[in-house]
Protein backbone atom coordinates (compact mmCIF):
# COMPACT_ATOMS: atom_id res chain seq x y z
CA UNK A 1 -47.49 -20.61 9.03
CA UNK A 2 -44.86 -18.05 10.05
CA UNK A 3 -41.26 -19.34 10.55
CA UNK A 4 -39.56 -18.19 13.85
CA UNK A 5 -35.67 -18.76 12.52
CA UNK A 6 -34.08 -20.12 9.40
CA UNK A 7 -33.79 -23.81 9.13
CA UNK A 8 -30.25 -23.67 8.22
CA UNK A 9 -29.31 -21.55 11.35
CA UNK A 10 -31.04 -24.00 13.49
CA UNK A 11 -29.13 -26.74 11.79
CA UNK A 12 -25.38 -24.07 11.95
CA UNK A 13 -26.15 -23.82 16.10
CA UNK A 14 -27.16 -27.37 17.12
CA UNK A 15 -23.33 -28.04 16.92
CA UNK A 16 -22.40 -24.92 18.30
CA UNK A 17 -18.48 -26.37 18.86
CA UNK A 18 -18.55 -26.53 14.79
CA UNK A 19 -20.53 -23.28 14.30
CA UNK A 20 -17.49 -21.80 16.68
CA UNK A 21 -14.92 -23.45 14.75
CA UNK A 22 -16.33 -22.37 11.07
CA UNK A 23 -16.94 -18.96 12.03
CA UNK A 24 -13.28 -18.54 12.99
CA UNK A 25 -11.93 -20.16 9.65
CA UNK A 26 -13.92 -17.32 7.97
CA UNK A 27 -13.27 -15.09 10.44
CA UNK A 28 -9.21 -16.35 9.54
CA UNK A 29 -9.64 -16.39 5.74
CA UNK A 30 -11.42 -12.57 5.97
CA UNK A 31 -8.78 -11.28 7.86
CA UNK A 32 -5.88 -12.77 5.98
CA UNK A 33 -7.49 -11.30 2.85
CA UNK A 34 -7.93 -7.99 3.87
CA UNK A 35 -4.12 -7.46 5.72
CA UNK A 36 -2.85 -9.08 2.24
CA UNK A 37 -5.12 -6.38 0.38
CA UNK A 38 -4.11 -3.36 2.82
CA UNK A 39 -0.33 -4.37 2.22
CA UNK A 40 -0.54 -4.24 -0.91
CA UNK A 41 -2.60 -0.99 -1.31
CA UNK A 42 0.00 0.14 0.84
CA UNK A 43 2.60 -0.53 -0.82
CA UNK A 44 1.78 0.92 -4.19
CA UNK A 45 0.44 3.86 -2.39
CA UNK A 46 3.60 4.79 -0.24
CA UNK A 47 5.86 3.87 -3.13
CA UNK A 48 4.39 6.95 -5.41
CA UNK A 49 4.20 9.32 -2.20
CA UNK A 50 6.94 11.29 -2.97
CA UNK A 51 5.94 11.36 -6.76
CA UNK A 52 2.32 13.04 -5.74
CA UNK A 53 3.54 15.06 -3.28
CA UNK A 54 6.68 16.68 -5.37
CA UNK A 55 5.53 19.74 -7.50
CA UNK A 56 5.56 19.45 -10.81
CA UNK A 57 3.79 19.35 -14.09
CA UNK A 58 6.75 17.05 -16.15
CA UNK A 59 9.47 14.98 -14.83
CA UNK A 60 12.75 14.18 -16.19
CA UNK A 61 14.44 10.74 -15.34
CA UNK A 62 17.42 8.46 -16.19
CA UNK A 63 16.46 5.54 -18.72
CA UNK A 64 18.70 3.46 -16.71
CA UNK A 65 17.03 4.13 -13.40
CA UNK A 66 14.79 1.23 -12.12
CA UNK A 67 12.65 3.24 -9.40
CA UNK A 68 13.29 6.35 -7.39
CA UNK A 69 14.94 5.02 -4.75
CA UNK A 70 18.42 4.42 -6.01
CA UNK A 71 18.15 6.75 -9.41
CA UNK A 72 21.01 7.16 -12.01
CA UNK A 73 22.15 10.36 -12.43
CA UNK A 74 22.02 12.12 -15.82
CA UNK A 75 22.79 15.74 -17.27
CA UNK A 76 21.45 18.60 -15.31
CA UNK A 77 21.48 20.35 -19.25
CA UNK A 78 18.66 18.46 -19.61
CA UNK A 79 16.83 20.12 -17.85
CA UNK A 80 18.49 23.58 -18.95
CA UNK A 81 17.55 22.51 -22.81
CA UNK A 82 13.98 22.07 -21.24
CA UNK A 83 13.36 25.70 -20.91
CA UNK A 84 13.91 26.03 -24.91
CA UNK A 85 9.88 24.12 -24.73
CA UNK A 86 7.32 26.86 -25.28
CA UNK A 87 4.96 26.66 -22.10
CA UNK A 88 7.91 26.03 -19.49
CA UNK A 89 8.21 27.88 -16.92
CA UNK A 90 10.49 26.73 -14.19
CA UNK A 91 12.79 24.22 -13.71
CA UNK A 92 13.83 22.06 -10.71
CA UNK A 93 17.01 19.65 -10.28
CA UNK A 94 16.95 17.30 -7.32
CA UNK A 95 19.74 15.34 -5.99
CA UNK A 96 18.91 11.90 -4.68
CA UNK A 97 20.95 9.10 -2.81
CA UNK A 98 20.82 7.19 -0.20
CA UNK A 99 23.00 8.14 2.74
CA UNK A 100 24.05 7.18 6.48
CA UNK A 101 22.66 8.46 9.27
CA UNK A 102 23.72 8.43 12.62
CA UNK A 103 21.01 8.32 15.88
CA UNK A 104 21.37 11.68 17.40
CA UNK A 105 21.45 9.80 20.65
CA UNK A 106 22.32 6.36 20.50
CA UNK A 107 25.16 6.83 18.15
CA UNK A 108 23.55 4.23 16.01
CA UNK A 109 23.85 4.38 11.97
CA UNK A 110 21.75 3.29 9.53
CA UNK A 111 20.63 3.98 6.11
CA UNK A 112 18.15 7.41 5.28
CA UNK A 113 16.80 9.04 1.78
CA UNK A 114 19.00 12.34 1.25
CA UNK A 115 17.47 14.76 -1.49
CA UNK A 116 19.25 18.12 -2.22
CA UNK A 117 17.27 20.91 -4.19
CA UNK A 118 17.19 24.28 -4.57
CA UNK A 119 17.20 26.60 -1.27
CA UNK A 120 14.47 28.77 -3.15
CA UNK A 121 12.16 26.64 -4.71
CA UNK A 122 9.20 25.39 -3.08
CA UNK A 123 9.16 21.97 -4.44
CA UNK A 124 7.23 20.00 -2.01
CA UNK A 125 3.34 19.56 -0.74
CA UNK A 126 4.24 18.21 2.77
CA UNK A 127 3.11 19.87 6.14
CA UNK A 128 5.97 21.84 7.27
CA UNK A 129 8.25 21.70 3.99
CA UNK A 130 7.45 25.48 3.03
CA UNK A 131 7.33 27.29 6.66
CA UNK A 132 11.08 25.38 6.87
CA UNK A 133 12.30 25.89 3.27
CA UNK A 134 14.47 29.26 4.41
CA UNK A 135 16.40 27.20 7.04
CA UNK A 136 18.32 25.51 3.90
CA UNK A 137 20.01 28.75 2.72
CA UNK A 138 22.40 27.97 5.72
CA UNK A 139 25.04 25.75 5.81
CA UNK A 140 25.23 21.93 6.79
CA UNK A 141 21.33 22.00 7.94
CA UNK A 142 18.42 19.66 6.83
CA UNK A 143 14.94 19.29 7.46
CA UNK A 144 13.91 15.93 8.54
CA UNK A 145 10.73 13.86 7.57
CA UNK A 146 8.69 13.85 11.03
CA UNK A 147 7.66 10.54 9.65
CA UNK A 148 10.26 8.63 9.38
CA UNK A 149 10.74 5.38 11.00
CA UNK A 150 11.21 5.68 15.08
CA UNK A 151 15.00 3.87 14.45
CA UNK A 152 16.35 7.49 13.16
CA UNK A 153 15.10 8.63 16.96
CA UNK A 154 12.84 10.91 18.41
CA UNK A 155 13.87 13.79 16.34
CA UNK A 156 10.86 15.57 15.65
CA UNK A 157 9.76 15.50 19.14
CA UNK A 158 12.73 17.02 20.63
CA UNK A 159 12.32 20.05 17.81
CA UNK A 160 8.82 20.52 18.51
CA UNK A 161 9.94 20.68 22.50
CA UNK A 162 12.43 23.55 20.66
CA UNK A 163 15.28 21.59 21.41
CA UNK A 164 18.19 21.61 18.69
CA UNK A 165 19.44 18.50 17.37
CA UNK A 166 22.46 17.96 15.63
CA UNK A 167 23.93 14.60 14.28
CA UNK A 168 26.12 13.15 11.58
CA UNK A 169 24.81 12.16 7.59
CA UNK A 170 27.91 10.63 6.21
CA UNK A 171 30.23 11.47 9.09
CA UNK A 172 29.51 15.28 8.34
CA UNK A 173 28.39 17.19 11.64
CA UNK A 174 24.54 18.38 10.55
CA UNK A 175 22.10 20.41 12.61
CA UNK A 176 18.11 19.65 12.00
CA UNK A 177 16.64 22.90 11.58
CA UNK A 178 12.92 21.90 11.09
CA UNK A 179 10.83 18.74 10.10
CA UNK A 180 8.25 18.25 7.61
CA UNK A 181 5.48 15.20 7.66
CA UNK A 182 6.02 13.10 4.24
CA UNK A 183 5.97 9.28 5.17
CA UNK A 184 7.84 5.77 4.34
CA UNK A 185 7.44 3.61 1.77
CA UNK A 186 8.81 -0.04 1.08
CA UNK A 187 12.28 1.16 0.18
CA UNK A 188 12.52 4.43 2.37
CA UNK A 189 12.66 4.60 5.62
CA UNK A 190 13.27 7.61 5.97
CA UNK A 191 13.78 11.46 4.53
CA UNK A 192 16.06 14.61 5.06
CA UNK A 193 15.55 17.02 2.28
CA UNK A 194 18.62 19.82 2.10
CA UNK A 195 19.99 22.48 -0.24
CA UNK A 196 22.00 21.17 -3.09
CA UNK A 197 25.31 22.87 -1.74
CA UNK A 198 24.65 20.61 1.70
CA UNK A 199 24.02 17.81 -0.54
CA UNK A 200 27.33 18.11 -2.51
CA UNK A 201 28.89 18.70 0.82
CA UNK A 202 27.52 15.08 2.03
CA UNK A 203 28.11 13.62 -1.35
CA UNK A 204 32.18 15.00 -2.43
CA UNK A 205 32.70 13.04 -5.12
CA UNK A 206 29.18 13.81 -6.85
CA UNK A 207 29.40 16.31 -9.71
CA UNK A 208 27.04 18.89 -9.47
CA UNK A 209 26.18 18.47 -12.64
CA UNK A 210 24.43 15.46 -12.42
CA UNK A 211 21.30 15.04 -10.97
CA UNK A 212 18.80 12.29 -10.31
CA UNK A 213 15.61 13.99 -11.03
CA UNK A 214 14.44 16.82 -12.73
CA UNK A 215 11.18 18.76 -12.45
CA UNK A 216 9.40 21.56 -14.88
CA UNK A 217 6.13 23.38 -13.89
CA UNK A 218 4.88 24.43 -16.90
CA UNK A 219 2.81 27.47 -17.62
CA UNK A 220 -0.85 27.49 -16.54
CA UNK A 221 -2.67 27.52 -19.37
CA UNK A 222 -0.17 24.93 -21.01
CA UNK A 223 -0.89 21.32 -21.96
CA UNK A 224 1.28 18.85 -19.69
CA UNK A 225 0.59 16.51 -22.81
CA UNK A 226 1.66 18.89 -25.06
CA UNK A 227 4.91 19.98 -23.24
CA UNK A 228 5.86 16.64 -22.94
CA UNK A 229 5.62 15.41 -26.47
CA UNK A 230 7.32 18.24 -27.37
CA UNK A 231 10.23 17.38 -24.97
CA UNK A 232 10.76 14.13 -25.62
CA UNK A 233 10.98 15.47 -29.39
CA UNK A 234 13.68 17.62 -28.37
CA UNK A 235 15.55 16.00 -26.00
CA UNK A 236 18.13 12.97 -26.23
CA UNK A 237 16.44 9.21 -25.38
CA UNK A 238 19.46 9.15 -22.10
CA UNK A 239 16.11 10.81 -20.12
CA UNK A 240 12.77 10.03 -19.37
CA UNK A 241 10.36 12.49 -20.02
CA UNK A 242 7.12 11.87 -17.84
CA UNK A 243 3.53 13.48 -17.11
CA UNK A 244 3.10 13.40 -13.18
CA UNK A 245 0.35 10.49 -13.91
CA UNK A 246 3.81 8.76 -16.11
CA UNK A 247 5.97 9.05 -13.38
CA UNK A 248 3.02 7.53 -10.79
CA UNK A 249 2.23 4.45 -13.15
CA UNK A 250 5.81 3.77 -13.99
CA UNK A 251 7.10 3.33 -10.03
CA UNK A 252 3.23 1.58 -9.58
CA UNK A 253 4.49 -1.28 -12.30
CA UNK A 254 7.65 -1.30 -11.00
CA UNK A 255 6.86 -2.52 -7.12
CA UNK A 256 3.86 -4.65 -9.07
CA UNK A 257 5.79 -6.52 -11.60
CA UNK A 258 9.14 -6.11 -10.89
CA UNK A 259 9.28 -7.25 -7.81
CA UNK A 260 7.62 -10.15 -6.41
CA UNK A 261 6.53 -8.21 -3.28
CA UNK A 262 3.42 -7.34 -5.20
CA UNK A 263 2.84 -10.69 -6.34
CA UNK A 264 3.51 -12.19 -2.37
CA UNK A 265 0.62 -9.64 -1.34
CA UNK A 266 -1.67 -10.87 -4.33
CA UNK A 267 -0.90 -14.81 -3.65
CA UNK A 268 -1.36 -14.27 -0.13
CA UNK A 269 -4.81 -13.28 -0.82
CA UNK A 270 -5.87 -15.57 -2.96
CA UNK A 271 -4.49 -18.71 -0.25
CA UNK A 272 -7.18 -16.76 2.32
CA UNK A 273 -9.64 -17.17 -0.02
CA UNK A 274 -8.81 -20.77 -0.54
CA UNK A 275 -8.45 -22.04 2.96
CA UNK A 276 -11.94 -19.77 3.51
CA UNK A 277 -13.24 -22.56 1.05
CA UNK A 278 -11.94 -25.74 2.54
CA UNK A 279 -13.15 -24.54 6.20
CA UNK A 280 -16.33 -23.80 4.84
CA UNK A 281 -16.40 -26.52 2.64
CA UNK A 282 -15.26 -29.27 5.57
CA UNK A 283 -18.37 -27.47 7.89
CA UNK A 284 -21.03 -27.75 5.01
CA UNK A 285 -20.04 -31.23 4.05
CA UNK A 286 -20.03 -32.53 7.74
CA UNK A 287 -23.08 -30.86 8.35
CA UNK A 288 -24.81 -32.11 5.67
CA UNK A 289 -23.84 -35.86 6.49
CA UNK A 290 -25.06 -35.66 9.99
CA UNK A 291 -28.85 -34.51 8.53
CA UNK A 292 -29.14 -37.35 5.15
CA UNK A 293 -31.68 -38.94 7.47
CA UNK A 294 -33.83 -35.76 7.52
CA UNK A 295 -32.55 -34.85 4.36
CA UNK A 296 -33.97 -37.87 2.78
CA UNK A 297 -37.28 -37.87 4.64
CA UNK A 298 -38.13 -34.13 3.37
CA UNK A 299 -37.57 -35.74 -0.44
CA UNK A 300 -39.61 -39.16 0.71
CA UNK A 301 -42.57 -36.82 1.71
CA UNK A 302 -42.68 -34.92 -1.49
CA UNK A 303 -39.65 -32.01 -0.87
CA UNK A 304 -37.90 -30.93 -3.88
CA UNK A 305 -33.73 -30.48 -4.17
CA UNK A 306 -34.16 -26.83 -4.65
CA UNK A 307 -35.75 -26.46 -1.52
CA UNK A 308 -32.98 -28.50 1.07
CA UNK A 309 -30.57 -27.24 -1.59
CA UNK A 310 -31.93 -23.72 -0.07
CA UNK A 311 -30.79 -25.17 3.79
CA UNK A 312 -27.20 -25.61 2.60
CA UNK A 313 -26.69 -22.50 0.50
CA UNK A 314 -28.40 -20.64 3.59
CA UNK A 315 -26.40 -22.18 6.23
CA UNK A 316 -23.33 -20.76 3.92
CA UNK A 317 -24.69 -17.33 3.78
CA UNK A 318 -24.90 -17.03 7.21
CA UNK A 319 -21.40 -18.40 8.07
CA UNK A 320 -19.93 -15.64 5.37
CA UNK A 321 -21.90 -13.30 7.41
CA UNK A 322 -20.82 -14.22 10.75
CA UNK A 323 -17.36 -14.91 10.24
CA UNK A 324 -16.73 -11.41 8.36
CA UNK A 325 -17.69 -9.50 10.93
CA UNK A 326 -15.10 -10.40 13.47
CA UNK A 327 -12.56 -10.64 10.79
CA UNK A 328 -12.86 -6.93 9.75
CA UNK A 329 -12.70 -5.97 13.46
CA UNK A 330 -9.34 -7.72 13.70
CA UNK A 331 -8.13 -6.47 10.45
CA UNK A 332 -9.10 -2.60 11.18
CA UNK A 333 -7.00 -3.08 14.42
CA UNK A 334 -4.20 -5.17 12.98
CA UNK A 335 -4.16 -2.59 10.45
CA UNK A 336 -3.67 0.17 12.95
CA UNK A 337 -1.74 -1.28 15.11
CA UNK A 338 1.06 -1.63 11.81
CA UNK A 339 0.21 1.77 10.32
CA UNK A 340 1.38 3.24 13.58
CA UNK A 341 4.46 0.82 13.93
CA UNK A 342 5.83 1.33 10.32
CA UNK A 343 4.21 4.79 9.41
CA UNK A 344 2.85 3.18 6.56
CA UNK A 345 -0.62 4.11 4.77
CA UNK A 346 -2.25 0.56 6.41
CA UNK A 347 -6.04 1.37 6.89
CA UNK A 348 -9.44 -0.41 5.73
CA UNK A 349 -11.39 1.24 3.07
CA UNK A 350 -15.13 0.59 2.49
CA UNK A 351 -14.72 -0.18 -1.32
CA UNK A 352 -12.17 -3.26 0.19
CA UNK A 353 -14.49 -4.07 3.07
CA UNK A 354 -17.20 -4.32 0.08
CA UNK A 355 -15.34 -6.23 -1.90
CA UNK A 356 -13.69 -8.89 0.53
CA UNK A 357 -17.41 -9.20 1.77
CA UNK A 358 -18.68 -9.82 -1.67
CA UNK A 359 -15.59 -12.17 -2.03
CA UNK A 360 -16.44 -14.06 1.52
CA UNK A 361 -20.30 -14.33 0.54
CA UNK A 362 -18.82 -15.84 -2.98
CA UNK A 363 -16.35 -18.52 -0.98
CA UNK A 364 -19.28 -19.85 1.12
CA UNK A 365 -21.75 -20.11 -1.55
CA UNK A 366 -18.75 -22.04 -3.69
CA UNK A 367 -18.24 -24.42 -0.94
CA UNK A 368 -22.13 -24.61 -0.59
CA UNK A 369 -22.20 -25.94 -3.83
CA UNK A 370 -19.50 -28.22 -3.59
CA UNK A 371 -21.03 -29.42 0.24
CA UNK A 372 -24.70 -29.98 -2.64
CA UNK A 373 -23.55 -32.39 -4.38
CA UNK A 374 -24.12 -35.38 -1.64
CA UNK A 375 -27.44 -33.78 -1.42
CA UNK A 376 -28.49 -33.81 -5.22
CA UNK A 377 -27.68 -37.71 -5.84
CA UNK A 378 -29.53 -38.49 -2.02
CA UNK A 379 -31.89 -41.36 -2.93
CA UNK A 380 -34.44 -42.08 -0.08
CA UNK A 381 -34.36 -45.38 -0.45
CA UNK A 382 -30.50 -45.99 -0.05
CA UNK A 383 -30.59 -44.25 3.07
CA UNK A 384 -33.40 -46.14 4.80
């Protein structure tokens, strides 16, 4: 005897006003999940941006900075007592604070990421940093992060259309003399990257001999492992000394423990899984009370538990599947539709897709059980 369909889907769509309603709990739950999960990827992602695309082997930084958005300044001899390390070859000091910008067009001011370096060192893996790098030699110029948020104003559309744009960073008159394509993060907004005479001119009462960050490329066939140790033997404990993979995990525990915006994303997620399991739960449970009857006439004619056991946990497989699909449609375009609004890194990946699928198939089957237990003590007799 061949079975057409699944008992427990012919059970699921004889209430199809209930299937509709479970399927968009799931569907609810899934997408919460995921947006909670893509935030948060996000977030650690665009938070070490900068750190992976800034060239370097070793990175110096303040022990009393927190994260690189608002670093402390320390001794730019640091990094001049660096080169004493066998295996260095270069180093970098960057300048880094926060500074006002004012719309090129709307006259409107806000706050954007200023970082001086040096005119002739190629410090940065973004499109469009090195092809603009000789524009810095000049006076009062920047180049501006074609990413930034749209607040700062269509600036890298009016230089690709070859117009020139000028404005004001601190109430000093600056031209933008090419863009580059970096990104935003959590805590920046925005980037202009300039010489480190411009950035002293933005910044008077900054001495130039403090800096904020300080990067060594070491020697290829050195050890970054090697060069490090031996750095943080020679220098004073007032700096950091810091692999690239260092720098990465240190700003990564930052934004997750730190801060409770890590923690929000995480407890987010785990309230979509929960309210996945009451929906599910309230479906199975209401479904199963409406059946006892047959229910209890498969066990009066000889049926075992495992086998209308097998109806519920089946019913609960095929809501997980059901209500995941939509919910990953809506999440990929939710998560589009934010990545484009905020310039953030907000996209579905399959190893989260796997996982929030593996964690939807695990909520239904939990709730199954729960739904089982009205099931396991049935007694034929009570109910006839």
């Amino acid at each position: 005897m061949r079975l057409a369909l699944p008992l427990g889907w012919l059970q699921l769509k004889h209430k199809p006003l209930r299937l509709g309603v479970a399927i968009l709990g799931i569907a609810f739950a899934v997408l919460l999940i995921l947006m909670q999960l893509s935030f948060r990827s996000a977030l650690f992602e665009s938070a070490v941006r900068l750190h992976e695309r800034l060239r370097y082997d070793v990175a110096l930084f303040s022990t009393d900075s927190v994260f690189i958005v608002r670093p402390q300044p320390f001794s730019i001899r640091r990094l001049y007592q660096a080169l004493a390390v066998a295996g260095v070859e270069q180093v970098s000091p960057v300048y880094i604070f926060p500074a006002v910008w004012k719309h090129p067009w709307s006259a409107d001011r806000r706050s954007i990421n200023a970082m001086g370096i040096r005119a002739e060192h190629d410090i940065l893996d973004a499109p469009g940093f090195s092809e603009n790098l000789h524009h810095l030699r000049q006076q009062d110029v920047v180049l501006f992060d074609a990413r930034s948020r749209p607040e700062f104003g269509p600036v890298a559309a009016a230089i690709e259309r070859g117009e020139p744009v000028s404005t004001e960073i601190n109430d000093r008159a600056i031209d933008i003399a090419g863009v580059f394509a970096l990104g935003t993060s959590f805590g920046i907004d925005g980037t202009v990257i300039t010489s480190d005479d411009n950035w002293l001119r933005l910044f008077p009462d900054r001495p130039r001999n403090d800096i904020e960050l300080g990067l060594i490329r070491i020697a290829p066939d050195a050890d970054p492992i090697v060069v490090r140790d031996a750095l943080r033997n020679l220098l004073p404990d007032d700096v950091l000394v810091m692999t690239r993979q260092d720098f990465v995990d240190r700003e990564t525990a930052y934004w997750n423990a730190a801060t409770p915006i890590g923690y929000i994303f995480a407890f987010g997620a785990i309230m979509g899984f929960v309210v996945g399991c009451i929906v599910v739960y309230q479906i199975l449970f209401a479904d199963v009370s409406d059946h006892l009857e047959e229910y209890a006439t498969l066990r009066a004619i000889g049926y075992r538990n495992r086998f209308i056991s097998g109806i519920v946990v089946q019913q609960a497989l095929i809501l997980a599947l059901l209500g995941f699909i939509p919910g990953a449609l809506a999440s990929r375009w939710l998560c589009s539709r934010a990545a484009a609004a905020t310039n953030l890194p907000l996209y579905l990946t399959a190893d989260r897709l796997i996982l929030v699928f593996a964690l939807t198939l695990a909520m239904c089957a939990f709730s199954g059980l729960l739904a089982l237990r009205k099931v396991r003590r049935l007694d034929p007799a009570e109910v006839f």
